[in-house]
C-alpha atoms as a PDB file:
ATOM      1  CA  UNK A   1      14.826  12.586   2.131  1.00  0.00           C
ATOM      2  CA  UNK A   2      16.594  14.910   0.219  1.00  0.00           C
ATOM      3  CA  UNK A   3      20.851  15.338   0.014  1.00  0.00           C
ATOM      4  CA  UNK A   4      23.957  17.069  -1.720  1.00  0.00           C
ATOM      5  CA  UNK A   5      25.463  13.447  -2.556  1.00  0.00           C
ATOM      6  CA  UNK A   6      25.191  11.676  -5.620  1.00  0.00           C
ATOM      7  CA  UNK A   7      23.561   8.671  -4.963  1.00  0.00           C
ATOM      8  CA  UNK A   8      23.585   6.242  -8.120  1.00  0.00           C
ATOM      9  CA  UNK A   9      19.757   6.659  -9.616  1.00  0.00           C
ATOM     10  CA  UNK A  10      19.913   2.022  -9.497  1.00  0.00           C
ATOM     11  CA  UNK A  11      20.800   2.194  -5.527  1.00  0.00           C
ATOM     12  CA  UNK A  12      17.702   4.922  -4.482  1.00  0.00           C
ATOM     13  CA  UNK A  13      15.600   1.734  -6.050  1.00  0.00           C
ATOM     14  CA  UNK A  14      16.839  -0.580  -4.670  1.00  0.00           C
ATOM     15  CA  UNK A  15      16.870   1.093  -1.013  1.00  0.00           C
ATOM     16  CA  UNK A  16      12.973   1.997  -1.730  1.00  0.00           C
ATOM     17  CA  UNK A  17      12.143  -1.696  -1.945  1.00  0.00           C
ATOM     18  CA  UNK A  18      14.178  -3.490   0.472  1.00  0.00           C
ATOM     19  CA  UNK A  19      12.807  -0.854   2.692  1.00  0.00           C
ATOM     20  CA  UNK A  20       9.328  -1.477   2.048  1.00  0.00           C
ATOM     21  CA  UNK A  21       9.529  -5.769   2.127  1.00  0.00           C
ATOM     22  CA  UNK A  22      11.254  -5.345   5.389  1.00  0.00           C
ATOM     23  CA  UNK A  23       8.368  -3.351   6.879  1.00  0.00           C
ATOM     24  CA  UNK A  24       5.984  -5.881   4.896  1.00  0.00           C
ATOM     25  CA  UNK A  25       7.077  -8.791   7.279  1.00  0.00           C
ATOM     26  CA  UNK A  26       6.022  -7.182   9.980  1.00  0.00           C
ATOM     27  CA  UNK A  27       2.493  -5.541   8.649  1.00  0.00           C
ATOM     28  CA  UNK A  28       1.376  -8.648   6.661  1.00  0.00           C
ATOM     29  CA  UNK A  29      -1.150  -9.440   9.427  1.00  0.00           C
ATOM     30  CA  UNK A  30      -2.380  -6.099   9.526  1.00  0.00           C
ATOM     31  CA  UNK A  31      -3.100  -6.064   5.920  1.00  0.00           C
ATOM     32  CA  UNK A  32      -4.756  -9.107   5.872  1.00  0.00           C
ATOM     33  CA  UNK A  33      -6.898  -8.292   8.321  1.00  0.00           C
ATOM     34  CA  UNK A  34      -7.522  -4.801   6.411  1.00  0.00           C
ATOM     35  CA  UNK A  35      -8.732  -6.892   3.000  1.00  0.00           C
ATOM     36  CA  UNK A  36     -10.885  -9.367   4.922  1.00  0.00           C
ATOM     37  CA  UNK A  37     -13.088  -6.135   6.539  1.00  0.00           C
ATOM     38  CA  UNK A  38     -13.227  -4.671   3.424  1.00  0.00           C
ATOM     39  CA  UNK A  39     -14.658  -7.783   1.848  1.00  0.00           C
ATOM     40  CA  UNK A  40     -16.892  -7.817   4.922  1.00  0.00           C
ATOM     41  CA  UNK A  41     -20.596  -6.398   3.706  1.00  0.00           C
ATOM     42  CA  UNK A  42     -20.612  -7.499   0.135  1.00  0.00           C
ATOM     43  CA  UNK A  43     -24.232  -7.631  -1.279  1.00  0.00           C
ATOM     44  CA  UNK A  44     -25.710  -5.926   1.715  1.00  0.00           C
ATOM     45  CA  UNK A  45     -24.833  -9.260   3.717  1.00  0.00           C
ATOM     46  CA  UNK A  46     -24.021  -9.135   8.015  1.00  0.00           C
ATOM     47  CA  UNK A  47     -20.847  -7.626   8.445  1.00  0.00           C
ATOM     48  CA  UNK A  48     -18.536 -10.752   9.211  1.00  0.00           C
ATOM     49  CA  UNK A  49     -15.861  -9.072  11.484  1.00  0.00           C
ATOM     50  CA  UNK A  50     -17.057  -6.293  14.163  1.00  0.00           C
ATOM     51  CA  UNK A  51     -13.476  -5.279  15.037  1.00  0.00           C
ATOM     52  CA  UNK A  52      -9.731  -5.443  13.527  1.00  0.00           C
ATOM     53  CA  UNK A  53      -8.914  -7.325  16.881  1.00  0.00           C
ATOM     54  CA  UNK A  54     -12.371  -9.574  16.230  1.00  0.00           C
ATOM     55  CA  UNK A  55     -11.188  -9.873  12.834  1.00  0.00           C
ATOM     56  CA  UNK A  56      -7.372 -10.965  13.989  1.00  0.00           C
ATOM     57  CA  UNK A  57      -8.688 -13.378  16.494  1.00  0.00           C
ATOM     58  CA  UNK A  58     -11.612 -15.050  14.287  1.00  0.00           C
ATOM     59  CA  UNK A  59      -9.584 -15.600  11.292  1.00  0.00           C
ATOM     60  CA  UNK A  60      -6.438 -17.345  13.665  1.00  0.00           C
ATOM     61  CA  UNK A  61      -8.835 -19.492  15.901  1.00  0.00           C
ATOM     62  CA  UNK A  62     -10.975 -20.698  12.737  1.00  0.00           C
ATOM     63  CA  UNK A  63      -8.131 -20.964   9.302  1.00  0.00           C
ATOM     64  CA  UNK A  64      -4.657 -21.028  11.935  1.00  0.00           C
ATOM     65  CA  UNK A  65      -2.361 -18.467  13.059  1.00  0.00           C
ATOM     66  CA  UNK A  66       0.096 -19.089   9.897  1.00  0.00           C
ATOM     67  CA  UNK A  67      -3.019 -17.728   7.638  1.00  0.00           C
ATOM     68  CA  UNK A  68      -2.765 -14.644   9.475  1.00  0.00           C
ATOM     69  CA  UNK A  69       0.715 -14.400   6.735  1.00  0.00           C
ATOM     70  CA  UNK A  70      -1.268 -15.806   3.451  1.00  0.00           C
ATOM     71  CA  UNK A  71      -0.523 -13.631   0.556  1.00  0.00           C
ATOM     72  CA  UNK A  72       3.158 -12.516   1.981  1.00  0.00           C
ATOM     73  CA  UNK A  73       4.618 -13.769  -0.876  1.00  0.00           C
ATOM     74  CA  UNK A  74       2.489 -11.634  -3.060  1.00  0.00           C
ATOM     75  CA  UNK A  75       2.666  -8.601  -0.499  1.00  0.00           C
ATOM     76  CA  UNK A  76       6.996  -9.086  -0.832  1.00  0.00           C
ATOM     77  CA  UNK A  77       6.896  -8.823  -4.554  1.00  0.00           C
ATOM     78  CA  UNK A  78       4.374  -6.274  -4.668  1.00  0.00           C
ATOM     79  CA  UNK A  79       7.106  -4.065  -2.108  1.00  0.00           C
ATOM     80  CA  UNK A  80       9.792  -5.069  -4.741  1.00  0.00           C
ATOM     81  CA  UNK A  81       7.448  -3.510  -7.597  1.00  0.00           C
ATOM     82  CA  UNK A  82       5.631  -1.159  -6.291  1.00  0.00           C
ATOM     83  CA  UNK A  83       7.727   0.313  -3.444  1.00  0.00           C
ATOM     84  CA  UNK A  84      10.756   0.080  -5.767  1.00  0.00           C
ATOM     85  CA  UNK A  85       9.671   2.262  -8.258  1.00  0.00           C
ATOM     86  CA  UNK A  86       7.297   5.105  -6.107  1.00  0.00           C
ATOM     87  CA  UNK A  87      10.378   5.518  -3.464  1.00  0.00           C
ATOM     88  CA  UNK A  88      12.810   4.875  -6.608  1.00  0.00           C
ATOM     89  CA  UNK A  89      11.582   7.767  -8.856  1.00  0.00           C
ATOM     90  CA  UNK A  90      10.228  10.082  -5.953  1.00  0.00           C
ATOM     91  CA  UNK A  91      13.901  10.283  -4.280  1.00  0.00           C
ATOM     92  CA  UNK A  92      15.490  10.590  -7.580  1.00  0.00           C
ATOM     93  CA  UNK A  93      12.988  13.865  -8.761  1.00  0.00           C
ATOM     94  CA  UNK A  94      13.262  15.479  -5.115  1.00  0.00           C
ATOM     95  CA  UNK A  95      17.246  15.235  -5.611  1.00  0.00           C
ATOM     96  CA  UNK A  96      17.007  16.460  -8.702  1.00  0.00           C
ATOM     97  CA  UNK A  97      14.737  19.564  -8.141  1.00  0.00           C
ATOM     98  CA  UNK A  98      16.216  20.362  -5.190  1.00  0.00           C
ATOM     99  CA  UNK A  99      18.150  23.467  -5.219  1.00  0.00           C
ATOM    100  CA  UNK A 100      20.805  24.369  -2.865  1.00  0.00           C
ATOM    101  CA  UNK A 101      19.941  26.377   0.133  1.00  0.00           C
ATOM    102  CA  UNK A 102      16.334  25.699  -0.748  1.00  0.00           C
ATOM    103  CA  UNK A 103      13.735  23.396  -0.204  1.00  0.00           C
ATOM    104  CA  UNK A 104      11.346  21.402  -2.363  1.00  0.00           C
ATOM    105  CA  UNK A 105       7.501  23.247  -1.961  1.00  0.00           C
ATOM    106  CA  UNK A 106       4.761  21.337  -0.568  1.00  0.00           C
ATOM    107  CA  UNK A 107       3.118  21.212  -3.940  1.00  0.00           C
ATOM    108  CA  UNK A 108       6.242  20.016  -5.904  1.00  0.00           C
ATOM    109  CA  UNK A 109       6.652  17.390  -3.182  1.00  0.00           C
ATOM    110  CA  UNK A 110       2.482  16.476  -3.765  1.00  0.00           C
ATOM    111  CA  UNK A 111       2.933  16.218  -7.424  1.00  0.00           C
ATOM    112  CA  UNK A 112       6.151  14.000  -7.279  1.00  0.00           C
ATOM    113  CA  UNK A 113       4.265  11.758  -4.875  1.00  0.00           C
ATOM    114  CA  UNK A 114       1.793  11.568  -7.646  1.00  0.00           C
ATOM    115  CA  UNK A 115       4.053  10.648 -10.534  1.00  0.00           C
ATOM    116  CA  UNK A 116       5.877   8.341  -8.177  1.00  0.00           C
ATOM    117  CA  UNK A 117       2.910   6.530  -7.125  1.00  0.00           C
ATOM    118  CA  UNK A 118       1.243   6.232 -10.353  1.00  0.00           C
ATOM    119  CA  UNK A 119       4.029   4.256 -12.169  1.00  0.00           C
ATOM    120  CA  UNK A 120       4.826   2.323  -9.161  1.00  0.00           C
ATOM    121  CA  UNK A 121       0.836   1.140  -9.019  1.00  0.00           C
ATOM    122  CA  UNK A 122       0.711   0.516 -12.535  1.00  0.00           C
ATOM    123  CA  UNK A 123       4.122  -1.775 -12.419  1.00  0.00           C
ATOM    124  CA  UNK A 124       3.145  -3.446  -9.235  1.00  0.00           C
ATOM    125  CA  UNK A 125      -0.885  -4.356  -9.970  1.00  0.00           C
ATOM    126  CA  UNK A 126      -0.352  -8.219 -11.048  1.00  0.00           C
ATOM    127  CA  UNK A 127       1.422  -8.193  -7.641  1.00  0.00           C
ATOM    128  CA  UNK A 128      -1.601  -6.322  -5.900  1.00  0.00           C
ATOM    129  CA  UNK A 129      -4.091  -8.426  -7.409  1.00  0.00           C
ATOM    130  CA  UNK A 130      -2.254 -11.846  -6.253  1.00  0.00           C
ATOM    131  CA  UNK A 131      -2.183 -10.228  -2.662  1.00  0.00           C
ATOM    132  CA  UNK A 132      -5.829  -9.220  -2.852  1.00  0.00           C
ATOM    133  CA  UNK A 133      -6.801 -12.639  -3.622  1.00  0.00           C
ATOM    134  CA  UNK A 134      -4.604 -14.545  -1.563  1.00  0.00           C
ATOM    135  CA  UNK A 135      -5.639 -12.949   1.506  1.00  0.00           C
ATOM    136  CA  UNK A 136      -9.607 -12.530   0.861  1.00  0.00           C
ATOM    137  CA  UNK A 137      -9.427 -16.324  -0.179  1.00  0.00           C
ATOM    138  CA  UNK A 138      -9.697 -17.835   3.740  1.00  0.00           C
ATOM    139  CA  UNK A 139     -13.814 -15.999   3.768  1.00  0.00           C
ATOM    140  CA  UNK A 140     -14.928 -17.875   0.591  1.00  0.00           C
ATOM    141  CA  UNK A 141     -16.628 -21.783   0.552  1.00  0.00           C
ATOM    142  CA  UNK A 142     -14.204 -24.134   0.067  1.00  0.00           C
ATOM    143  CA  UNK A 143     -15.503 -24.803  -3.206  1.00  0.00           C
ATOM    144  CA  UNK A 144     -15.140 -21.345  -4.358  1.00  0.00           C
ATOM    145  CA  UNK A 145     -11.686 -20.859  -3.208  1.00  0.00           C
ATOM    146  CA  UNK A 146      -8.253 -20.683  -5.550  1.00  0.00           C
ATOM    147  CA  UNK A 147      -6.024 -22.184  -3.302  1.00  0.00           C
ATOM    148  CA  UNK A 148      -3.018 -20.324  -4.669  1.00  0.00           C
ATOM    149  CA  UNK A 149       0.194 -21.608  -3.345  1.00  0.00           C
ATOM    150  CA  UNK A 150       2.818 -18.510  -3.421  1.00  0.00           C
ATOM    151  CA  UNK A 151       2.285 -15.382  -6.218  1.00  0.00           C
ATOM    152  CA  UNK A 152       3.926 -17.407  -8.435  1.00  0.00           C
ATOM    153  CA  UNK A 153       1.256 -19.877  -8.672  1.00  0.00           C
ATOM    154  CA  UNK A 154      -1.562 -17.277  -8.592  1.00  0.00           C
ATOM    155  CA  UNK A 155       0.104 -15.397 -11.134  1.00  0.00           C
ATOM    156  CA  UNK A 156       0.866 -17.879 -13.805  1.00  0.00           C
ATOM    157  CA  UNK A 157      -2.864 -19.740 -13.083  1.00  0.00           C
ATOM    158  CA  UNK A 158      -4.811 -15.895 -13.453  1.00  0.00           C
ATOM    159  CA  UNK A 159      -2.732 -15.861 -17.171  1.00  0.00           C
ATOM    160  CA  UNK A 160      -3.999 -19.341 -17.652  1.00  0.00           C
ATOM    161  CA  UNK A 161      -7.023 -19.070 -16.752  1.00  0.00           C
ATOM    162  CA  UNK A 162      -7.866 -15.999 -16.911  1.00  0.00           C
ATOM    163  CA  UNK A 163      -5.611 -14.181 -19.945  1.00  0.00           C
ATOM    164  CA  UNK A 164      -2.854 -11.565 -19.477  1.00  0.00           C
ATOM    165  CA  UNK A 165      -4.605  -8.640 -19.034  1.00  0.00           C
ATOM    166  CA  UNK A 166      -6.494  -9.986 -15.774  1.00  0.00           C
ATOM    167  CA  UNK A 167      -3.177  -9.279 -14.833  1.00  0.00           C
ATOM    168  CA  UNK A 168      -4.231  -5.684 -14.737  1.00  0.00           C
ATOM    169  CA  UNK A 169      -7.697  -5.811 -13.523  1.00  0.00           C
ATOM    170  CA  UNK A 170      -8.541  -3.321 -11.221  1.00  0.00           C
ATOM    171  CA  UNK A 171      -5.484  -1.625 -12.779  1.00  0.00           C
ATOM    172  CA  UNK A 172      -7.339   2.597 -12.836  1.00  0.00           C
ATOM    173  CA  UNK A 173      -8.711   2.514  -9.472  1.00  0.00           C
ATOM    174  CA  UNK A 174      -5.298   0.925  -7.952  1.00  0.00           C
ATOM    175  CA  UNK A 175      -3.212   4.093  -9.852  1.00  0.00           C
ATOM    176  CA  UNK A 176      -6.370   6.257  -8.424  1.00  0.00           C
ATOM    177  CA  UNK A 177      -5.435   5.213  -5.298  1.00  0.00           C
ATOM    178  CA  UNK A 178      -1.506   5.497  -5.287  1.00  0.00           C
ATOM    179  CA  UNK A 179      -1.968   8.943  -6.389  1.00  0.00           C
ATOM    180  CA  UNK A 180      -3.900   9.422  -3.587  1.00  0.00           C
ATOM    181  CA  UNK A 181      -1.875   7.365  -0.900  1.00  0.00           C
ATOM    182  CA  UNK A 182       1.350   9.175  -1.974  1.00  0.00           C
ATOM    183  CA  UNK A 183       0.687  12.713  -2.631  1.00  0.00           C
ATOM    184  CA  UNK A 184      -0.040  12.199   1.346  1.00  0.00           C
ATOM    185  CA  UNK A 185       2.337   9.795   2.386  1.00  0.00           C
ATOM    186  CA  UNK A 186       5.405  11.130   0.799  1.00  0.00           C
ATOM    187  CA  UNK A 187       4.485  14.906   0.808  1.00  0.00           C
ATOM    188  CA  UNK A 188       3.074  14.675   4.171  1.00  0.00           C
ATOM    189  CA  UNK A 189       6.432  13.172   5.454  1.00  0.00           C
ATOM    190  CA  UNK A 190       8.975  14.979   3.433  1.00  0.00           C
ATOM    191  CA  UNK A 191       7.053  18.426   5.261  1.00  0.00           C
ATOM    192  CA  UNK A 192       6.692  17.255   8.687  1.00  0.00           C
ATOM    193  CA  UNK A 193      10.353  15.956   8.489  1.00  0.00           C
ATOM    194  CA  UNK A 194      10.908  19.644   7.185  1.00  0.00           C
ATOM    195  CA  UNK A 195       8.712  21.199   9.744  1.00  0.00           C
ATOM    196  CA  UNK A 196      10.392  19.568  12.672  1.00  0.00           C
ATOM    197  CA  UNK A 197      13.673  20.044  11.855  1.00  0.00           C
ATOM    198  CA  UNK A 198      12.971  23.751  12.553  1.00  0.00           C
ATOM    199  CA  UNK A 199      12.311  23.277  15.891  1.00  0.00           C
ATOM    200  CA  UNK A 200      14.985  23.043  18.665  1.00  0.00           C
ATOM    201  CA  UNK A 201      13.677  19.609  20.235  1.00  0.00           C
ATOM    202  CA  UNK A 202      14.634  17.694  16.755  1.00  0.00           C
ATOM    203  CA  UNK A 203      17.414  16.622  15.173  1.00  0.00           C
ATOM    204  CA  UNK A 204      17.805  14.152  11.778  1.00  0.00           C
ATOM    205  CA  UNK A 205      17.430  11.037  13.701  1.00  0.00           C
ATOM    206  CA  UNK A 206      14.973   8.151  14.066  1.00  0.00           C
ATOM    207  CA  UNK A 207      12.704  10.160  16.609  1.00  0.00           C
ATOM    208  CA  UNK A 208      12.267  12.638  13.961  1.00  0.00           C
ATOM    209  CA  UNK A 209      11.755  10.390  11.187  1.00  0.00           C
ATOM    210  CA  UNK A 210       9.389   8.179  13.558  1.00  0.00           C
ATOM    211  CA  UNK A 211       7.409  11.374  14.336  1.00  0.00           C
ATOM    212  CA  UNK A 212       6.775  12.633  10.685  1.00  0.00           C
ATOM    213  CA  UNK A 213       5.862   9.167   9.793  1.00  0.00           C
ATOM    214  CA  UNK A 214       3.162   8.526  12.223  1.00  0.00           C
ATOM    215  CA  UNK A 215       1.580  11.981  10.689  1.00  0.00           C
ATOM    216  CA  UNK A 216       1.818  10.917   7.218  1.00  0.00           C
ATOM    217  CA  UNK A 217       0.496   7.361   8.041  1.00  0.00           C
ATOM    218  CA  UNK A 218      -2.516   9.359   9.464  1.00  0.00           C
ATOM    219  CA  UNK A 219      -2.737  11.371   6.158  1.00  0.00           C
ATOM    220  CA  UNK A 220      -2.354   8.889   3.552  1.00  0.00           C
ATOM    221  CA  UNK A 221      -5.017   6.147   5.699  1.00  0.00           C
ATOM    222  CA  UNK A 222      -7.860   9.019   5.130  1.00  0.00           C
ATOM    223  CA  UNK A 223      -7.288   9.407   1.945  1.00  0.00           C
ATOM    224  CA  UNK A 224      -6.683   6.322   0.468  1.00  0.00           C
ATOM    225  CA  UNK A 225      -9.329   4.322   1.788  1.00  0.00           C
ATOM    226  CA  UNK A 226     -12.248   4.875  -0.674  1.00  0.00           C
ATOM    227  CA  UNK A 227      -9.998   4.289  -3.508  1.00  0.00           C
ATOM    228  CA  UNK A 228      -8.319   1.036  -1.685  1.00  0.00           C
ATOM    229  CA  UNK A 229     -12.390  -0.220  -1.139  1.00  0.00           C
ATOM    230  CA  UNK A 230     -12.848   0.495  -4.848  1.00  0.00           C
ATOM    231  CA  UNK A 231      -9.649  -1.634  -6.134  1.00  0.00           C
ATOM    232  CA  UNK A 232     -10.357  -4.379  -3.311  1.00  0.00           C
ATOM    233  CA  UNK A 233     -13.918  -5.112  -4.825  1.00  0.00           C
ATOM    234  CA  UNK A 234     -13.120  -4.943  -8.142  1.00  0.00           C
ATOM    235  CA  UNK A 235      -9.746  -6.724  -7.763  1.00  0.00           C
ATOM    236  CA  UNK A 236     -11.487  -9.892  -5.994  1.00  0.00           C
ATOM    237  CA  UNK A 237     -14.901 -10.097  -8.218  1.00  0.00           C
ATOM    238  CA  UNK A 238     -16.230 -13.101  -9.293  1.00  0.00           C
ATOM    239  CA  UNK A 239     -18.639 -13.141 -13.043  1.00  0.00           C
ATOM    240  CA  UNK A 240     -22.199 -14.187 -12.466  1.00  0.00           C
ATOM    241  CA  UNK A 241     -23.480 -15.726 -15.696  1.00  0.00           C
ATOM    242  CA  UNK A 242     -20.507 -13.939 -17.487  1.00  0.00           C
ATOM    243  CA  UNK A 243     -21.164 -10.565 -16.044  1.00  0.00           C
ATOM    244  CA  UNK A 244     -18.897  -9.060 -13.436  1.00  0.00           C
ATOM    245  CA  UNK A 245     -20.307  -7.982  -9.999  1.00  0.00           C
ATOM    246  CA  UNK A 246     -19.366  -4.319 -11.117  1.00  0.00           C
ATOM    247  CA  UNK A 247     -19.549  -2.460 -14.216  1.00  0.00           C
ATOM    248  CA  UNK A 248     -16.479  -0.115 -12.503  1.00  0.00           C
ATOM    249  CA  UNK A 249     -15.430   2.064  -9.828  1.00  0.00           C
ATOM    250  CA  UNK A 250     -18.161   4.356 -10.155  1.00  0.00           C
ATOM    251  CA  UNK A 251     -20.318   1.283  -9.553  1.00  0.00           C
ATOM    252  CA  UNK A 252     -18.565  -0.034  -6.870  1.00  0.00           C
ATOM    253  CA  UNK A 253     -19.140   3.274  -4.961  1.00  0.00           C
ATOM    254  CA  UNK A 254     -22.782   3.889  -5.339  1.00  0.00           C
ATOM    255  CA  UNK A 255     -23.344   0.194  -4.420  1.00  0.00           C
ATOM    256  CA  UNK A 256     -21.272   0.531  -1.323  1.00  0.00           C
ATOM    257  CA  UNK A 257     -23.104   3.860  -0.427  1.00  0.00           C
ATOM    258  CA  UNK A 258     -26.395   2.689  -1.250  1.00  0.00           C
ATOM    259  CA  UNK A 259     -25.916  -1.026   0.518  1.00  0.00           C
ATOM    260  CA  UNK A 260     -23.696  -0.415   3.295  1.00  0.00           C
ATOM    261  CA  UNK A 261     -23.842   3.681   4.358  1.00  0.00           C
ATOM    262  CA  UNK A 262     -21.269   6.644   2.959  1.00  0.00           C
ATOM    263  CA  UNK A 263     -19.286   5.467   6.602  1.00  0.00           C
ATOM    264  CA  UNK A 264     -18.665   2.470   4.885  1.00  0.00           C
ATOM    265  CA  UNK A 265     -16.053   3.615   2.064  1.00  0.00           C
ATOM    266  CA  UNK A 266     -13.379   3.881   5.303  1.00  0.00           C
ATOM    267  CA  UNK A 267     -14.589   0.787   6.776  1.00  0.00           C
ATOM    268  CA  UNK A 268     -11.505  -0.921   8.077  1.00  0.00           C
ATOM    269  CA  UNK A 269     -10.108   2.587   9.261  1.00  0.00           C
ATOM    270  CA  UNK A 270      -8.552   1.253  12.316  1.00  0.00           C
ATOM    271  CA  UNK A 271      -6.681  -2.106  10.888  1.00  0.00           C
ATOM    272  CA  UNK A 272      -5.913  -0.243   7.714  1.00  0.00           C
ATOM    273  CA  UNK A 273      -4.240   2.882  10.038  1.00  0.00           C
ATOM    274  CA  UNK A 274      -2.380   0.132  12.458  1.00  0.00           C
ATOM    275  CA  UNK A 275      -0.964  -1.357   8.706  1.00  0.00           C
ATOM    276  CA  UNK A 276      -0.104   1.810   7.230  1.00  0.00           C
ATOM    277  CA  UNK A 277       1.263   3.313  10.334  1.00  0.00           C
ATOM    278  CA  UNK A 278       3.718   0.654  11.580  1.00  0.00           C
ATOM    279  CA  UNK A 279       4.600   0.200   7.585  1.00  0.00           C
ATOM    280  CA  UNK A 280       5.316   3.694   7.077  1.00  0.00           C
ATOM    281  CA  UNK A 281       7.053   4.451  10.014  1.00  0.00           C
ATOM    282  CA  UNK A 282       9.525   1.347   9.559  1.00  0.00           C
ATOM    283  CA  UNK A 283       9.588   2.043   5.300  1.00  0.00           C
ATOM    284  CA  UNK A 284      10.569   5.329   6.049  1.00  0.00           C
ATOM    285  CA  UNK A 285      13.010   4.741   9.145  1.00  0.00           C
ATOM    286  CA  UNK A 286      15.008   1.994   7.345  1.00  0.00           C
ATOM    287  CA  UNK A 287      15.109   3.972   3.922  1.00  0.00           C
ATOM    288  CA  UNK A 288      16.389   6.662   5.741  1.00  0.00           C
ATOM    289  CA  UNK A 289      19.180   4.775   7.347  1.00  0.00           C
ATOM    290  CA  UNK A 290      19.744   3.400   3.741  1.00  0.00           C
ATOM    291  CA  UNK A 291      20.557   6.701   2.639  1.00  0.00           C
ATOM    292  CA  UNK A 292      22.502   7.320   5.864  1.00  0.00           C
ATOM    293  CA  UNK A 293      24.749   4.672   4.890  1.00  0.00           C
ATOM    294  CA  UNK A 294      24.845   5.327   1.138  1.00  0.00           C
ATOM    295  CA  UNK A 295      25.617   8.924   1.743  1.00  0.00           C
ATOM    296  CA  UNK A 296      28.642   7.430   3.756  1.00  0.00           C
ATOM    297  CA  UNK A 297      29.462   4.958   0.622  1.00  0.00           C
ATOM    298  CA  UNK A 298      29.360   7.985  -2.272  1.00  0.00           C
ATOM    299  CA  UNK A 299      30.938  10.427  -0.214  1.00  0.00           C
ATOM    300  CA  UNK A 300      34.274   8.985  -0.092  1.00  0.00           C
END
């Protein structure tokens, strides 16, 4: 994702986040269905959803097929915070370290991921927590649900309601995570990519780019579930005579452990793999057709 032509620092940003809502309107499903099996299990309770596809068709049939797209609102905005800045700032240090006639190592690559996905989760939390609770709303009692109309709503009523810095709840474990999620998403890809363009039967095109991406959705699923589970719980919590259901992360995963089995910190492997895989393929296949067509743009 690297190149030779200047590319203004404001238009790598902007590419990063249109790329990432576009792939957002197509995954927002998936990633509702990835929340609600996560939430599945709380308090040792039956597991509510046996399957991602049991999940899909339960939650259509018994709330309406337009639920299956509550929280998109939240899940664009969190793209155009998030995705803005991690794709932003991780294009703009890979450009920047890059020297000609040599590539970027595997561990520079891992620890721009890292910085990249750090400041993107801290900038787009408020965004992550409307999405969380937007889309685990549909599974509580009708008494006990917000009823937030668009991230808007959710995120002026949790400043109301709730002050400012709920705004941030959850805020550690979600940069936790996007250290995690893109020290393998972006490294993994920016290798394979690499890696494959060694070999005769690839070229820079979308089969190549589709190829890589499928590998680094595979990479960044496995490692960023525990973290996702640990932000997802303490994201959506509820206070029970003033006291939250967890004291932290560290709580959150010896409950989960000790309640629902060590298996359980990647429950919601497959629907959270068939998110992050069709997301990160399309992210990465429209950013890099951004920069195909900025590369044209600067070059002249």
């Amino acid at each position: 994702m690297s190149n030779n032509i200047e590319i203004p620092k404001y238009v790598r940003f902007m590419m990063g986040g249109g790329a990432g809502m576009a792939a957002t309107c197509v995954v927002q499903p998936l990633d509702l269905v990835k929340t609600r099996m996560q939430m599945s299990g709380i308090g040792g309770g039956a597991r509510e959803h046996k399957t991602a596809f049991h999940a899909l068709i339960n939650i259509a049939r018994s709330e309406g097929p337009i639920s299956l797209y509550n929280g998109l609102s939240a899940g664009l905005l969190r793209q155009a915070t998030y995705t803005t800045t991690r794709l932003g700032i991780y294009t703009t240090l890979m450009d920047s370290f890059k020297k000609p006639g040599e590539n970027v190592s595997f561990l520079q690559k891992c620890a721009f991921g890292m910085i990249a996905g750090g400041t993107g989760a801290f900038v787009g939390t408020p965004a992550e927590l409307a999405l969380i609770r937007m889309t685990s709303d549909g599974r509580l009692p009708k008494n006990e649900q917000r009823g937030y109309k668009n991230v808007f709503d959710a995120l002026f009523r949790v400043v109301k309601e709730e002050g400012v810095l709920t705004l941030w709840r959850g805020c550690l474990p979600t940069i936790t995570r996007a250290i995690f999620v893109n020290a393998a998403q972006l490294a993994t890809y920016s290798q394979v990519k690499q890696y494959l363009l060694t070999l005769k039967y690839f070229d820079d095109n979308v089969f190549c780019h589709f190829c890589a991406s499928m590998v680094s959705g595979l990479a960044t699923t496995w490692a960023s579930l525990p973290p996702d589970i640990v932000k997802t719980r303490i994201q959506s919590m509820k206070y029970i005579d003033g006291k939250p259901e967890y004291k932290g992360g560290l709580d959150v995963l010896t409950k989960v452990v000790r309640n629902e089995g060590v298996f359980a910190l990647w429950k919601g492997f497959t629907p959270c793999y068939l998110r992050i895989g069709p997301h990160t393929v399309l992210t990465f296949i429209i950013l890099e057709q951004f920069q195909n067509i900025a590369k044209k743009r600067y070059a002249s």
